[in-house]
C-alpha atoms as a PDB file:
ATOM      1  CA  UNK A   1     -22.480 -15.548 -44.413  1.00  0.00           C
ATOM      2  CA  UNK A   2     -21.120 -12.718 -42.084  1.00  0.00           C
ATOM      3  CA  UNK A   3     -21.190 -12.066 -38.433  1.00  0.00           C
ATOM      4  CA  UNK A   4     -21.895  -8.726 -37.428  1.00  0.00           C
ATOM      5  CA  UNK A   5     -20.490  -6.706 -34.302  1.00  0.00           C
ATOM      6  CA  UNK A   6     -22.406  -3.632 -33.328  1.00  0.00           C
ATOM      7  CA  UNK A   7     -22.298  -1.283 -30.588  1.00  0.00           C
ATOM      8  CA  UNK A   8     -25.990  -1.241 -30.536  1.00  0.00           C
ATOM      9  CA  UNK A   9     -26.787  -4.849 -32.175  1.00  0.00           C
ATOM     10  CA  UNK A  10     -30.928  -3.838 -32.058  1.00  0.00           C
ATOM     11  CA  UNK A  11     -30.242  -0.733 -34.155  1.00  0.00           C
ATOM     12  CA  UNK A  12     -28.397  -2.616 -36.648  1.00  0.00           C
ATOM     13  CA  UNK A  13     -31.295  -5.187 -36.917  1.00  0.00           C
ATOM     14  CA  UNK A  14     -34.056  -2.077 -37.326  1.00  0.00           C
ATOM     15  CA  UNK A  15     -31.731  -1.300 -40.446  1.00  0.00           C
ATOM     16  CA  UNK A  16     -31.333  -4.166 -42.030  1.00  0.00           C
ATOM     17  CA  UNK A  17     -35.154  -4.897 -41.051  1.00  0.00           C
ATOM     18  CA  UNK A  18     -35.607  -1.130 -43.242  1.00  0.00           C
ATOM     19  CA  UNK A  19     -34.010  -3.033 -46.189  1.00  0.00           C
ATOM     20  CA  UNK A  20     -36.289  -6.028 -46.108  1.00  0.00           C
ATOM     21  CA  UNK A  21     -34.808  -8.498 -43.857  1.00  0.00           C
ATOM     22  CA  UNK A  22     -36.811 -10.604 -42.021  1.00  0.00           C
ATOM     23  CA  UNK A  23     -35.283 -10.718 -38.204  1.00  0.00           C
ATOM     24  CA  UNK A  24     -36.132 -12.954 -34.852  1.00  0.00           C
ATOM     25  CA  UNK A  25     -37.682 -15.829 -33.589  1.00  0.00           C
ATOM     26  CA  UNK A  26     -39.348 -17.848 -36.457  1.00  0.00           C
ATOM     27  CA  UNK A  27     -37.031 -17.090 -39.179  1.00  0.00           C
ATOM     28  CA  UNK A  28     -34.751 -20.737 -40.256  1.00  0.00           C
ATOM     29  CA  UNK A  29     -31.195 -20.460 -40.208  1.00  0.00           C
ATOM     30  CA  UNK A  30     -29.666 -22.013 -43.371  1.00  0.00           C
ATOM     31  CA  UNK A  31     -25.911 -21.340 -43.004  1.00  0.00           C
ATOM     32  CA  UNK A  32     -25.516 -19.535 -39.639  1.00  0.00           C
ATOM     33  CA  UNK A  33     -27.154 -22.466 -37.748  1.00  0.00           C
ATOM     34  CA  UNK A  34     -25.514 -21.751 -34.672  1.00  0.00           C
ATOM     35  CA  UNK A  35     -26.672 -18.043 -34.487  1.00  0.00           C
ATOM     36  CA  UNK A  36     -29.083 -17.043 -31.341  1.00  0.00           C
ATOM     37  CA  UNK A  37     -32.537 -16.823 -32.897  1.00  0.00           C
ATOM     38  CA  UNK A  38     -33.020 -13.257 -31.383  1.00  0.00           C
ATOM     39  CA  UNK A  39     -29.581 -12.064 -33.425  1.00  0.00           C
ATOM     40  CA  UNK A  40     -30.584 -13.484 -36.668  1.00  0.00           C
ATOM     41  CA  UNK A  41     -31.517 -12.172 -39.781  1.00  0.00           C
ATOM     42  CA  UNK A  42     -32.041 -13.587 -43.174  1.00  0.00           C
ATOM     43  CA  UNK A  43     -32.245 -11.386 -46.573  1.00  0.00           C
ATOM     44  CA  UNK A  44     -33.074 -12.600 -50.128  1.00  0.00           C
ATOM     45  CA  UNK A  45     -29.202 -12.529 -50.915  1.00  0.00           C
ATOM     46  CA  UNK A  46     -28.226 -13.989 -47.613  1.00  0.00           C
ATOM     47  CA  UNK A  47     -28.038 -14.395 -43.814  1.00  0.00           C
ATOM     48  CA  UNK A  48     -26.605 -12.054 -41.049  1.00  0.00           C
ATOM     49  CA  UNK A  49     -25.970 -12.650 -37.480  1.00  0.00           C
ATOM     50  CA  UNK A  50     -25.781  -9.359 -35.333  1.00  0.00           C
ATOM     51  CA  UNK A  51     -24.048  -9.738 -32.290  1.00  0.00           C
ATOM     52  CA  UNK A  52     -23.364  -6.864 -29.530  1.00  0.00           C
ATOM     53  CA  UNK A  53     -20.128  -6.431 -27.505  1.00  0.00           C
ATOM     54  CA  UNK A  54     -21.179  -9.394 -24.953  1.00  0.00           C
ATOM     55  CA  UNK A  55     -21.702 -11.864 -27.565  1.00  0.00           C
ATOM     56  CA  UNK A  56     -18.162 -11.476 -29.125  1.00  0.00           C
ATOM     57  CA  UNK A  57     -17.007 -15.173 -27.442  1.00  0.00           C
ATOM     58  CA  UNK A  58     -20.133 -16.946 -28.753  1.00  0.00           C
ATOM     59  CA  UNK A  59     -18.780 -15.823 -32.649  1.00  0.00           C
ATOM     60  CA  UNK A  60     -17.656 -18.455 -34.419  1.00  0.00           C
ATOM     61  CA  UNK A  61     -16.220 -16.813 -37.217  1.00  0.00           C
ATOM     62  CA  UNK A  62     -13.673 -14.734 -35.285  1.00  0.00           C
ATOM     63  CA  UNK A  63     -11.502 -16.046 -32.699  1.00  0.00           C
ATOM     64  CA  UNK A  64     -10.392 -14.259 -29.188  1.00  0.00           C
ATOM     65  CA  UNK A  65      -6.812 -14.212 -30.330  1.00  0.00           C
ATOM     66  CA  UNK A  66      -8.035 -12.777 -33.830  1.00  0.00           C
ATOM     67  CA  UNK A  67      -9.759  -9.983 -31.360  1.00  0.00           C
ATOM     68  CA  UNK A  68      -7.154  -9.680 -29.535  1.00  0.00           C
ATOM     69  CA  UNK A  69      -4.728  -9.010 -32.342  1.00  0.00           C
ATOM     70  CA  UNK A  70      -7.214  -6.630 -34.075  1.00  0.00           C
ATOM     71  CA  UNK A  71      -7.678  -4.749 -30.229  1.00  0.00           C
ATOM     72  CA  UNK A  72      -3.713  -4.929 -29.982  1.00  0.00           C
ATOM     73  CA  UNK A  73      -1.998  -5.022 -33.363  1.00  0.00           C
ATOM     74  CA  UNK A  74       1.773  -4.355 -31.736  1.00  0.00           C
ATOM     75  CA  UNK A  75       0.949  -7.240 -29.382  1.00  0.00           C
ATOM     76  CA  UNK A  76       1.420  -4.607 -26.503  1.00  0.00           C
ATOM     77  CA  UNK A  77      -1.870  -6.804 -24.333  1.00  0.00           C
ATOM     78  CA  UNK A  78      -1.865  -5.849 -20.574  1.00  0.00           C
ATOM     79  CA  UNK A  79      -0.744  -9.734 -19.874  1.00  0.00           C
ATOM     80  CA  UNK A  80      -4.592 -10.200 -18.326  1.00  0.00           C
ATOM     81  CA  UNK A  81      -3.900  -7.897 -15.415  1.00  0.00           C
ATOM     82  CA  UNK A  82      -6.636  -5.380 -17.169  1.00  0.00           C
ATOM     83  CA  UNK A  83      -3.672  -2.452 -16.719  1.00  0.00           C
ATOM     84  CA  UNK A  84      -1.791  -0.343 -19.022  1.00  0.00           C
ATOM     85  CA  UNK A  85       1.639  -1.414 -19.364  1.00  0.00           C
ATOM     86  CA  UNK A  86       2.418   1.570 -16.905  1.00  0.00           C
ATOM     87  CA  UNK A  87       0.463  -0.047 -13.986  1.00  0.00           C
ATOM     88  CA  UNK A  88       3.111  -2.982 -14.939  1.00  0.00           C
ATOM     89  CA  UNK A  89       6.287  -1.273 -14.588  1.00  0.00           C
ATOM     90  CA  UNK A  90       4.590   0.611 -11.239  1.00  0.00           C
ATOM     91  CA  UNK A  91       4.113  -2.964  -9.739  1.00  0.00           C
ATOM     92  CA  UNK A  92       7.398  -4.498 -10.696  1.00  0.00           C
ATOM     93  CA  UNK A  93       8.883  -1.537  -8.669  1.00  0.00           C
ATOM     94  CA  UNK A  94       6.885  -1.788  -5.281  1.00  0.00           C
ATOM     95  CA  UNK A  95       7.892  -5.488  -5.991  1.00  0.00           C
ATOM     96  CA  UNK A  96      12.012  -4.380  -5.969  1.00  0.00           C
ATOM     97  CA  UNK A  97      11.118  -1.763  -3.503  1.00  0.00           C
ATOM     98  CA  UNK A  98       9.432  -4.270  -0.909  1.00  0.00           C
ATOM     99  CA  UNK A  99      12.415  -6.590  -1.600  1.00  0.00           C
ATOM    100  CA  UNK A 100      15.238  -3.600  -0.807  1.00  0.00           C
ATOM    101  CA  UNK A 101      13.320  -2.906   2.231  1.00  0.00           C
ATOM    102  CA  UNK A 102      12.909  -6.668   3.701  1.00  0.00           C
ATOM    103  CA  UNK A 103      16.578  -7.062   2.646  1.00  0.00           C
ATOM    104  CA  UNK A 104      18.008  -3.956   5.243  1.00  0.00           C
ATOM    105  CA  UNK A 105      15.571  -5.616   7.812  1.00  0.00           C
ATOM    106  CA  UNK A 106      16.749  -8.801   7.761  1.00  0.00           C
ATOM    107  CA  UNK A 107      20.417  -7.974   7.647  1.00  0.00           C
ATOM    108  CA  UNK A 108      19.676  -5.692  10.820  1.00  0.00           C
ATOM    109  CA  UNK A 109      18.129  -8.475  12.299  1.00  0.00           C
ATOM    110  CA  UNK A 110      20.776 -10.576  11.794  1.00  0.00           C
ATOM    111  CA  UNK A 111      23.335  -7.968  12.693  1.00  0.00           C
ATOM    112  CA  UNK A 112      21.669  -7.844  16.214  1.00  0.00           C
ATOM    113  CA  UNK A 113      21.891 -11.543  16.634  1.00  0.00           C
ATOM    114  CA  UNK A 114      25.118 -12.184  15.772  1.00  0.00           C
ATOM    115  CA  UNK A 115      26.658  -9.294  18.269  1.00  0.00           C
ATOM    116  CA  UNK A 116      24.790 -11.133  21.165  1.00  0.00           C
ATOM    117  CA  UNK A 117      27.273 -14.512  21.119  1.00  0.00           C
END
């Protein structure tokens, strides 16, 4: 029996409610047993769960790295930093910058020291 993801998970309930499924609290799970009571619906033909976007990691039918995949086929994810690749690249250089620029102080530094003996 499917899992459904909706934008607007009550809307997609009213419709299937339109068709004759019976939604909520009350109604026994056969197959989806594991389905919030409030998301479930059950039809003649079969059972649906409707989840919204904040439910996606209580699926069971769909992983996070099937989502994942699906949200970034070329495998281009931000690496969890919640950036574009661009923001990447932008770090890595104030990274090499900060590292050119503590590299000409401490060989001042240690220019000054060394004319002292």
């Amino acid at each position: 029996m499917p899992e459904l993801v909706s934008k607007y998970p009550e809307v997609t309930q009213q419709v299937l409610k339109s068709a004759g499924a019976v939604c909520g609290e009350g109604v026994a799970a056969k197959i989806l047993t594991r389905c919030p009571a409030e998301r479930f619906c059950s039809l003649p033909g079969g059972e649906f769960c409707v989840y919204g976007l904040d439910g996606l990691s209580r699926m069971t039918q769909i992983s996070a790295r099937e989502w994942e995949k699906a949200a970034c086929p070329g495998g281009s994810s931000s690496a969890g930093w919640g950036f574009g690749a661009g923001a990447e690249w932008a770090a890595w250089g104030a990274v090499f910058v900060a590292g050119l620029v503590l590299g000409r102080f401490w060989r001042r530094l240690g220019a000054g020291s060394r004319q002292g003996r």
